[in-house]
Structures are given as structure tokens and as C-alpha cells.
PDB file of N, CA and C in Angstrom:
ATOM      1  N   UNK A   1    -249.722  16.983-200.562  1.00  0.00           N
ATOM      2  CA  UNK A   1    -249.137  16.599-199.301  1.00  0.00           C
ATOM      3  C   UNK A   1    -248.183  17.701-198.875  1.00  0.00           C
ATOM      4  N   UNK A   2    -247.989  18.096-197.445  1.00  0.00           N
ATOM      5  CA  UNK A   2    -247.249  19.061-196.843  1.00  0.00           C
ATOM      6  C   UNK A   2    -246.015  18.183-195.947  1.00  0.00           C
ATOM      7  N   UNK A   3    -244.902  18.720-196.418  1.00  0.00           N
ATOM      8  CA  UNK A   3    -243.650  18.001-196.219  1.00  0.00           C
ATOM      9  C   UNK A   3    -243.519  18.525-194.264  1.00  0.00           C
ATOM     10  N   UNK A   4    -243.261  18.656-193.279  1.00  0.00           N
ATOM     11  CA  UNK A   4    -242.893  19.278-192.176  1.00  0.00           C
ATOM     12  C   UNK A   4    -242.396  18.989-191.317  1.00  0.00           C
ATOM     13  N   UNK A   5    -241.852  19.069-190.096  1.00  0.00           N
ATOM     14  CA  UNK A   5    -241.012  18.832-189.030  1.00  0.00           C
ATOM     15  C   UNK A   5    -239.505  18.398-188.964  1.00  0.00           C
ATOM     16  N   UNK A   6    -239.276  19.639-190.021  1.00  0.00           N
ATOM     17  CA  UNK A   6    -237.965  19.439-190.144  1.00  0.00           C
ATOM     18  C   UNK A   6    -236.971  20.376-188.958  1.00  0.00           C
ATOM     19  N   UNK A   7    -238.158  20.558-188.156  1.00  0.00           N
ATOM     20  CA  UNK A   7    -236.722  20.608-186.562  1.00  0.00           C
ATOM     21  C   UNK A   7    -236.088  20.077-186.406  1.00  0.00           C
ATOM     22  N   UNK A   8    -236.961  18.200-186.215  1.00  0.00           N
ATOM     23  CA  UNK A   8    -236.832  17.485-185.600  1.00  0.00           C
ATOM     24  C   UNK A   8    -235.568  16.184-186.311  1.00  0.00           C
ATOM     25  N   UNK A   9    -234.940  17.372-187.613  1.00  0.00           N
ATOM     26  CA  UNK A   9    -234.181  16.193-188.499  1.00  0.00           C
ATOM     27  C   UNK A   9    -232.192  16.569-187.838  1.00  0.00           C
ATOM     28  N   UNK A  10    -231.624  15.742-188.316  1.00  0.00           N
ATOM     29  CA  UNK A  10    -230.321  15.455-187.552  1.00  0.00           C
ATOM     30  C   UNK A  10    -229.241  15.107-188.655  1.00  0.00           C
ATOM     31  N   UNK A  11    -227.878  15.048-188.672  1.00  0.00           N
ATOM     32  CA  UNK A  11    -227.348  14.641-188.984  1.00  0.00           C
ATOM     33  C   UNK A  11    -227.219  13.214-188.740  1.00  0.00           C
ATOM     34  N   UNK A  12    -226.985  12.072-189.890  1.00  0.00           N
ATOM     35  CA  UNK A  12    -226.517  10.839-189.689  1.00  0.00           C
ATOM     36  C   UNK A  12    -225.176  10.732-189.225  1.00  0.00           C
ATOM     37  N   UNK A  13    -225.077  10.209-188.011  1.00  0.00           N
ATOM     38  CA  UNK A  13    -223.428   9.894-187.534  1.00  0.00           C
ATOM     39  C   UNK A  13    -222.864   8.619-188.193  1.00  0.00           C
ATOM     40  N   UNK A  14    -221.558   9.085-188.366  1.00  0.00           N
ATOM     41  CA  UNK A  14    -220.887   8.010-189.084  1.00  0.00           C
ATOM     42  C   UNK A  14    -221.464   6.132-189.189  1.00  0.00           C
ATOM     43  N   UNK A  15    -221.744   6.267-187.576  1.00  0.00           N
ATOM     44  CA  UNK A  15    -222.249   4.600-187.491  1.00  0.00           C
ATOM     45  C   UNK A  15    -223.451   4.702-188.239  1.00  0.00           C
ATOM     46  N   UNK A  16    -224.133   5.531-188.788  1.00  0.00           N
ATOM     47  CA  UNK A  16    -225.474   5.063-189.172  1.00  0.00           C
ATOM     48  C   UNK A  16    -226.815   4.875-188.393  1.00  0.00           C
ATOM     49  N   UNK A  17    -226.619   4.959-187.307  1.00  0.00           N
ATOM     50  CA  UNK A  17    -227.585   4.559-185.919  1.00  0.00           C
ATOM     51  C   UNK A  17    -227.929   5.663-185.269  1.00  0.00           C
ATOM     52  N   UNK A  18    -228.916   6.008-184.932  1.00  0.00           N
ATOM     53  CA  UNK A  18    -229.873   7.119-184.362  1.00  0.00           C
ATOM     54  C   UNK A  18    -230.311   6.319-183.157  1.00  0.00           C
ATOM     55  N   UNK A  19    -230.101   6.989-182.357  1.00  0.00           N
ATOM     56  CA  UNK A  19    -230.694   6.743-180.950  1.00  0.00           C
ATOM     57  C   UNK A  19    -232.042   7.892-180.400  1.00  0.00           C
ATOM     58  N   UNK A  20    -232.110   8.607-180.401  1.00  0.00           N
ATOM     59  CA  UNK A  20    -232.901   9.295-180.350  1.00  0.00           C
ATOM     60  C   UNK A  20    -234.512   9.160-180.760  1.00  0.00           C
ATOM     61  N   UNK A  21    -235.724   9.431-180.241  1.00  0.00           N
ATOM     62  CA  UNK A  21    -237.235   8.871-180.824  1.00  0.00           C
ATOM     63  C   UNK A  21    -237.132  10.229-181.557  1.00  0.00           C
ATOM     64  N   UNK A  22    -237.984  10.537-182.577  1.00  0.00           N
ATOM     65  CA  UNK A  22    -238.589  11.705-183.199  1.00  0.00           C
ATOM     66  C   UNK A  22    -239.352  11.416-183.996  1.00  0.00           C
ATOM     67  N   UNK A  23    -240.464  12.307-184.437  1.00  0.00           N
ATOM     68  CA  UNK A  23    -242.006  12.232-184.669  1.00  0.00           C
ATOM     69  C   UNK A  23    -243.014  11.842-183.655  1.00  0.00           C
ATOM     70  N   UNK A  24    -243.911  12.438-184.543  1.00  0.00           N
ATOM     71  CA  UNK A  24    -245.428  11.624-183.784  1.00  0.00           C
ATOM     72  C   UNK A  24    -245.481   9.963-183.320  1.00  0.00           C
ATOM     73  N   UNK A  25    -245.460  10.013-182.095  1.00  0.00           N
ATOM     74  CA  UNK A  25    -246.183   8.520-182.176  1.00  0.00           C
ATOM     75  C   UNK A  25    -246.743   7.826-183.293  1.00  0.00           C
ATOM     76  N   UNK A  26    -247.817   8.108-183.784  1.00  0.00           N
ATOM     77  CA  UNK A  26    -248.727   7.313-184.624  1.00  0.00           C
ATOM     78  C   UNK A  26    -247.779   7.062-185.767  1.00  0.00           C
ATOM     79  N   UNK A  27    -246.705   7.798-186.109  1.00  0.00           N
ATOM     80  CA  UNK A  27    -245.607   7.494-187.264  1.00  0.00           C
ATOM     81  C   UNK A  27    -244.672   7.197-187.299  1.00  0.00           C
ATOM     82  N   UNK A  28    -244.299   6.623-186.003  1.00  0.00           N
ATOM     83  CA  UNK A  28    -242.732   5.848-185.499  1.00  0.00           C
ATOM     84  C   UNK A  28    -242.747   4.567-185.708  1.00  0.00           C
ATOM     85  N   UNK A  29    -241.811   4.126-186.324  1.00  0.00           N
ATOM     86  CA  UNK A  29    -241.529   3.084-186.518  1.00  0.00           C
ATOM     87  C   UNK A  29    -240.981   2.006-185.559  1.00  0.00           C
ATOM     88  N   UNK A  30    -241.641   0.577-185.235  1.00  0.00           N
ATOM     89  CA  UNK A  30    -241.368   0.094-183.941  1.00  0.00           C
ATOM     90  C   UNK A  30    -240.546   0.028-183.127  1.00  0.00           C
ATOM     91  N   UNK A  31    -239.112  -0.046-183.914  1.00  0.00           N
ATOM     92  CA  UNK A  31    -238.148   0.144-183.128  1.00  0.00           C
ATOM     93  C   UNK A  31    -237.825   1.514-182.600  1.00  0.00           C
ATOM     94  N   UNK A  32    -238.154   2.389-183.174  1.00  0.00           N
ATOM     95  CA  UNK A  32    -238.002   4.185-182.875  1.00  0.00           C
ATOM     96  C   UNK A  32    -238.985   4.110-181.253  1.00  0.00           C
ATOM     97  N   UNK A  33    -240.307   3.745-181.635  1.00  0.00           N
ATOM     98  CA  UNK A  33    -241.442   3.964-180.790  1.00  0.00           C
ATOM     99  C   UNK A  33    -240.526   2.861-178.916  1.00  0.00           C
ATOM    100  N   UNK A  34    -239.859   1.521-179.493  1.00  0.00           N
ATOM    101  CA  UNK A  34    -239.672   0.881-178.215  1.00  0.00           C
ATOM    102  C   UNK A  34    -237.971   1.189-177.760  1.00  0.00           C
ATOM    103  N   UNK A  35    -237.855   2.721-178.512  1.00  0.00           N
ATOM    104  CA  UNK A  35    -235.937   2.871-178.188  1.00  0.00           C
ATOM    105  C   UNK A  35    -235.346   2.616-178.327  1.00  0.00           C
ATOM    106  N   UNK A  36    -235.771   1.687-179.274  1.00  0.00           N
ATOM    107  CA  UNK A  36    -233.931   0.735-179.848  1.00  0.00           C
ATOM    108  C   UNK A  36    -233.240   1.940-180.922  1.00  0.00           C
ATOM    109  N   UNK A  37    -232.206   1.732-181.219  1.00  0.00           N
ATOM    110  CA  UNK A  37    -231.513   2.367-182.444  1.00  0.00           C
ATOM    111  C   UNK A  37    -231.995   1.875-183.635  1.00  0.00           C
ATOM    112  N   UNK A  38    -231.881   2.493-184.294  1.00  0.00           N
ATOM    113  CA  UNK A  38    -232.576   2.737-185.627  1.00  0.00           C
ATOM    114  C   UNK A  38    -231.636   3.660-186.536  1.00  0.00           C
ATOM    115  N   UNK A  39    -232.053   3.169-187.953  1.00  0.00           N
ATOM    116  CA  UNK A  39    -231.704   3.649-189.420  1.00  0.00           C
ATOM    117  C   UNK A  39    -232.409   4.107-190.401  1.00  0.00           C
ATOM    118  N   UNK A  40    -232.701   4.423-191.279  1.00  0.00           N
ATOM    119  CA  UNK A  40    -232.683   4.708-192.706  1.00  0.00           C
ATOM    120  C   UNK A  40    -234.259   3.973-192.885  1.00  0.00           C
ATOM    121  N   UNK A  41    -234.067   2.436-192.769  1.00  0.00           N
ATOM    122  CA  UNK A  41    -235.586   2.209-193.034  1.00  0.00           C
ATOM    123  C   UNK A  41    -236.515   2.512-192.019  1.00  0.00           C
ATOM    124  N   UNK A  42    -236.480   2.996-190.933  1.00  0.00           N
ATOM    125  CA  UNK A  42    -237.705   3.574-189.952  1.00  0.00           C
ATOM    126  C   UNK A  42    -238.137   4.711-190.692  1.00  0.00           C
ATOM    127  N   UNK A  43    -237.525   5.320-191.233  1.00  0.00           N
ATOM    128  CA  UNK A  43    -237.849   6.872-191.810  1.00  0.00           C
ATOM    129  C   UNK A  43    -239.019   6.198-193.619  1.00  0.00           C
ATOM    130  N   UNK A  44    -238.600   5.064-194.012  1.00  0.00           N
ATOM    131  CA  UNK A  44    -239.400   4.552-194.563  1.00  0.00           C
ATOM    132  C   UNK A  44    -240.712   4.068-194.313  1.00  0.00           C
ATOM    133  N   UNK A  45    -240.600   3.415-193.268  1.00  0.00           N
ATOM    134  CA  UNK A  45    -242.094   2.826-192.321  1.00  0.00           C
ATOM    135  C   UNK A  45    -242.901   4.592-192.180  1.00  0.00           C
ATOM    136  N   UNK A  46    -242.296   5.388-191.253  1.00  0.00           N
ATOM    137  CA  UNK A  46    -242.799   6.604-191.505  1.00  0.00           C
ATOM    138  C   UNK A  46    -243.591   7.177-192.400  1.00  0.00           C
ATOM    139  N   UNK A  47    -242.528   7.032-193.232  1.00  0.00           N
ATOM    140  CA  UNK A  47    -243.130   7.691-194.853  1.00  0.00           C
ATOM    141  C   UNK A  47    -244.518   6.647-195.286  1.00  0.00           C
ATOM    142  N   UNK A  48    -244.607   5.353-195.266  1.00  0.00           N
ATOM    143  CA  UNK A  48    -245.714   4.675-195.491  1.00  0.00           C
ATOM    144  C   UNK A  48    -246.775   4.723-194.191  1.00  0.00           C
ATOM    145  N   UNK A  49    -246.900   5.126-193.701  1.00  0.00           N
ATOM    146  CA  UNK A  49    -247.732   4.958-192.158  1.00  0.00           C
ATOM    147  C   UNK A  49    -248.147   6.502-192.636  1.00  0.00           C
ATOM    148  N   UNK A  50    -247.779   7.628-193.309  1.00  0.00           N
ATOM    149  CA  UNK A  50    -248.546   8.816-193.617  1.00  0.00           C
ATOM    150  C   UNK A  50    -249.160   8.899-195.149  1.00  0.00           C
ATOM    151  N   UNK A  51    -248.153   8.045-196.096  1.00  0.00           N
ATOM    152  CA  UNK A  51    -248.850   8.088-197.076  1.00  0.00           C
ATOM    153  C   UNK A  51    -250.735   7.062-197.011  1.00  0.00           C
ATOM    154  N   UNK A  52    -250.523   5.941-196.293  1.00  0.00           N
ATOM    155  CA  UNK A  52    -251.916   4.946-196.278  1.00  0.00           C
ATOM    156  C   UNK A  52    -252.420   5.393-195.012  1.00  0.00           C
ATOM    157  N   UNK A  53    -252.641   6.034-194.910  1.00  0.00           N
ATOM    158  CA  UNK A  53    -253.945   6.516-194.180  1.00  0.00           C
ATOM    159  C   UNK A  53    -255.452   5.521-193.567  1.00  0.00           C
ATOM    160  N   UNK A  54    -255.374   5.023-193.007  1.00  0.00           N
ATOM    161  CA  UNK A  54    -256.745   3.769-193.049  1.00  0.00           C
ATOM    162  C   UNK A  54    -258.112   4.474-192.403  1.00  0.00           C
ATOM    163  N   UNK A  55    -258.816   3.794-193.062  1.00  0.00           N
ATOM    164  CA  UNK A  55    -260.252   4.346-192.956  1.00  0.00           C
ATOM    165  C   UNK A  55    -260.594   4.560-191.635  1.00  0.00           C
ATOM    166  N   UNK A  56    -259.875   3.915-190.309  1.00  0.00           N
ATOM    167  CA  UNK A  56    -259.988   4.009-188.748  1.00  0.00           C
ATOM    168  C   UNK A  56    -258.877   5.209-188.417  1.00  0.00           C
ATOM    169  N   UNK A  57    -258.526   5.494-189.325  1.00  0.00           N
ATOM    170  CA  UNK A  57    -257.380   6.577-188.771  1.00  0.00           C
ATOM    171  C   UNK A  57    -257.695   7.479-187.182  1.00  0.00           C
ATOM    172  N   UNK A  58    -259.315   7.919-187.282  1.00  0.00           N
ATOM    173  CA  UNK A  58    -259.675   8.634-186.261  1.00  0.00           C
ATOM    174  C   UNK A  58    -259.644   8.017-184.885  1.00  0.00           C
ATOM    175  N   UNK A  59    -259.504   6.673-184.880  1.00  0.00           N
ATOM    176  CA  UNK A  59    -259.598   6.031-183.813  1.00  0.00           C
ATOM    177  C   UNK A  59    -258.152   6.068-183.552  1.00  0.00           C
ATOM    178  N   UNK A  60    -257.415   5.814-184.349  1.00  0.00           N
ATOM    179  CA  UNK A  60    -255.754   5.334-184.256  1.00  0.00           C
ATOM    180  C   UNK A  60    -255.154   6.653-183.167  1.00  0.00           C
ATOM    181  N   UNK A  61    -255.618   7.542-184.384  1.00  0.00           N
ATOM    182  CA  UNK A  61    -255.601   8.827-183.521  1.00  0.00           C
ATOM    183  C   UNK A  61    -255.601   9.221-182.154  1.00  0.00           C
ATOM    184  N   UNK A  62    -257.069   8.833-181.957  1.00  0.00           N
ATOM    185  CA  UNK A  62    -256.974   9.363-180.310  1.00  0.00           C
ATOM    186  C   UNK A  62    -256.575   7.955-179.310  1.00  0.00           C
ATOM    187  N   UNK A  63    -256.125   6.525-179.910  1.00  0.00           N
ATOM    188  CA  UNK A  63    -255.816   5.923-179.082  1.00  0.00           C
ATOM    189  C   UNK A  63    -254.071   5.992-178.823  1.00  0.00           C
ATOM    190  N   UNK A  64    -253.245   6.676-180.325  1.00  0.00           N
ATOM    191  CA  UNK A  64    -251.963   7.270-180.027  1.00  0.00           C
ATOM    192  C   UNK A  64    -251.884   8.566-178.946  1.00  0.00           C
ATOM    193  N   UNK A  65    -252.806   9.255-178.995  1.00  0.00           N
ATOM    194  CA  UNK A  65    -252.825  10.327-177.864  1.00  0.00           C
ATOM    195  C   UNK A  65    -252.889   9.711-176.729  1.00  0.00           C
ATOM    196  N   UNK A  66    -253.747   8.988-176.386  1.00  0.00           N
ATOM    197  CA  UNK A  66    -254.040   8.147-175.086  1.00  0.00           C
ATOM    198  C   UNK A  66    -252.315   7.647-174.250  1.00  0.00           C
ATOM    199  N   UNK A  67    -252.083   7.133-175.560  1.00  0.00           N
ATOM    200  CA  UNK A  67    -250.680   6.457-175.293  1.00  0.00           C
ATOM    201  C   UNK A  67    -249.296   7.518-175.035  1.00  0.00           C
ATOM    202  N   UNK A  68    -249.482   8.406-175.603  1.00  0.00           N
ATOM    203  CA  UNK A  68    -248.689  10.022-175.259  1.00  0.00           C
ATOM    204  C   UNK A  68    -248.828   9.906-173.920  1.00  0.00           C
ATOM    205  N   UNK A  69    -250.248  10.282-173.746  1.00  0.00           N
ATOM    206  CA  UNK A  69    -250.393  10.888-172.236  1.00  0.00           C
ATOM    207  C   UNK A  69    -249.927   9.579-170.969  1.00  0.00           C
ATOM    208  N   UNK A  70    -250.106   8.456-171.066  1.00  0.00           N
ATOM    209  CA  UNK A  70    -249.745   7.723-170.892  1.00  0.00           C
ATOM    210  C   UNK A  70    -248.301   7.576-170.296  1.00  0.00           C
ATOM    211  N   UNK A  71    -247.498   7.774-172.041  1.00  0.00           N
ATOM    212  CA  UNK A  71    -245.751   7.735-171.739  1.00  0.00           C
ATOM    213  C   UNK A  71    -245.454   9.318-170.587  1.00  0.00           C
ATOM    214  N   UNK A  72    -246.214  10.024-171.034  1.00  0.00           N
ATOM    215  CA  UNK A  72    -245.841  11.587-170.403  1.00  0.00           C
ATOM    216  C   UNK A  72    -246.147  11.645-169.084  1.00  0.00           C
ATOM    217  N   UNK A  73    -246.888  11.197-168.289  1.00  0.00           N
ATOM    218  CA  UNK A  73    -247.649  10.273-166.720  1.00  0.00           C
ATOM    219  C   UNK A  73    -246.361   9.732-166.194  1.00  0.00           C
ATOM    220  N   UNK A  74    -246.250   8.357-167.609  1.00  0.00           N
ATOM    221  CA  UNK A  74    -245.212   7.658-166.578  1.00  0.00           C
ATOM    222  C   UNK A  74    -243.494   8.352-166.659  1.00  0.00           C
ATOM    223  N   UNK A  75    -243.140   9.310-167.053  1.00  0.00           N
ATOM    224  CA  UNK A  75    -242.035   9.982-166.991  1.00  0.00           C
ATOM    225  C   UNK A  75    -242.095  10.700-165.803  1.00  0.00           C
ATOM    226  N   UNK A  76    -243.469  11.524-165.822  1.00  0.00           N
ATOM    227  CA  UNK A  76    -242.978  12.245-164.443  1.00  0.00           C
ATOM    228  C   UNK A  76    -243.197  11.460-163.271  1.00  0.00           C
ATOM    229  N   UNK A  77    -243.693  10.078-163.108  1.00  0.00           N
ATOM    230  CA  UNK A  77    -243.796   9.512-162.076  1.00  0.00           C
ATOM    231  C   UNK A  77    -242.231   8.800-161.336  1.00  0.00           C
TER     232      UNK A  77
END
């Protein structure tokens, strides 16, 4: 396994709470993915959503892209 996207990593602020989304879609954890604040166990959901892999992955795939293009549409609208 290849560890990566450690741009996208931050310091924890004192409260503990991250506001901010980061990662891929397909590996955000629900509350990350619908904007709420988030902690410590989203980065867990993460970590399990790349380690199990499901046999439809390819579909998951391009229906998380779908949903990108989607969120990225309705921003610039």
C-alpha cells in the first residue's frame, strides 16, 4: 500500500474539530462529505473505505466522479 496526500494534512486545533472537506470523495467520511465538522474518527472511516476495497469498486468509482462533477457544476452555478 502507498501512503499519499499528505498536502492535504493540517494541524489539529485545540478544539479538536476540522471544518474543512479533504480527500477524495469516494473516501470521506459522511460527515466530512455533508460539511459538518469532524474529528479523529472520519480519518478512520477513511482508512477503512481504502483498506476494503469491494468487488464494485469500478462502479463506485465512476459514480463518485459523476458526483464531483456534479458538486463542481453546482458551485459555479
Amino acid at each position: 500500500m502507498k501512503l499519499g496526500g499528505f498536502s492535504c494534512s493540517c494541524r489539529l486545533p485545540s478544539s479538536g474539530w476540522l471544518h474543512t472537506p479533504a480527500g477524495p470523495f469516494l473516501a470521506q467520511a459522511p460527515e466530512v462529505a455533508a460539511g459538518k465538522a469532524y474529528h479523529c474518527p472520519a480519518d478512520v472511516w477513511s482508512w477503512g473505505v481504502l483498506l476494503a476495497r469491494p468487488s464494485f469498486a469500478d462502479i463506485v468509482v465512476k459514480l463518485a466522479a459523476a458526483c464531483e462533477d456534479l458538486q463542481a457544476t453546482a458551485r459555479q452555478i
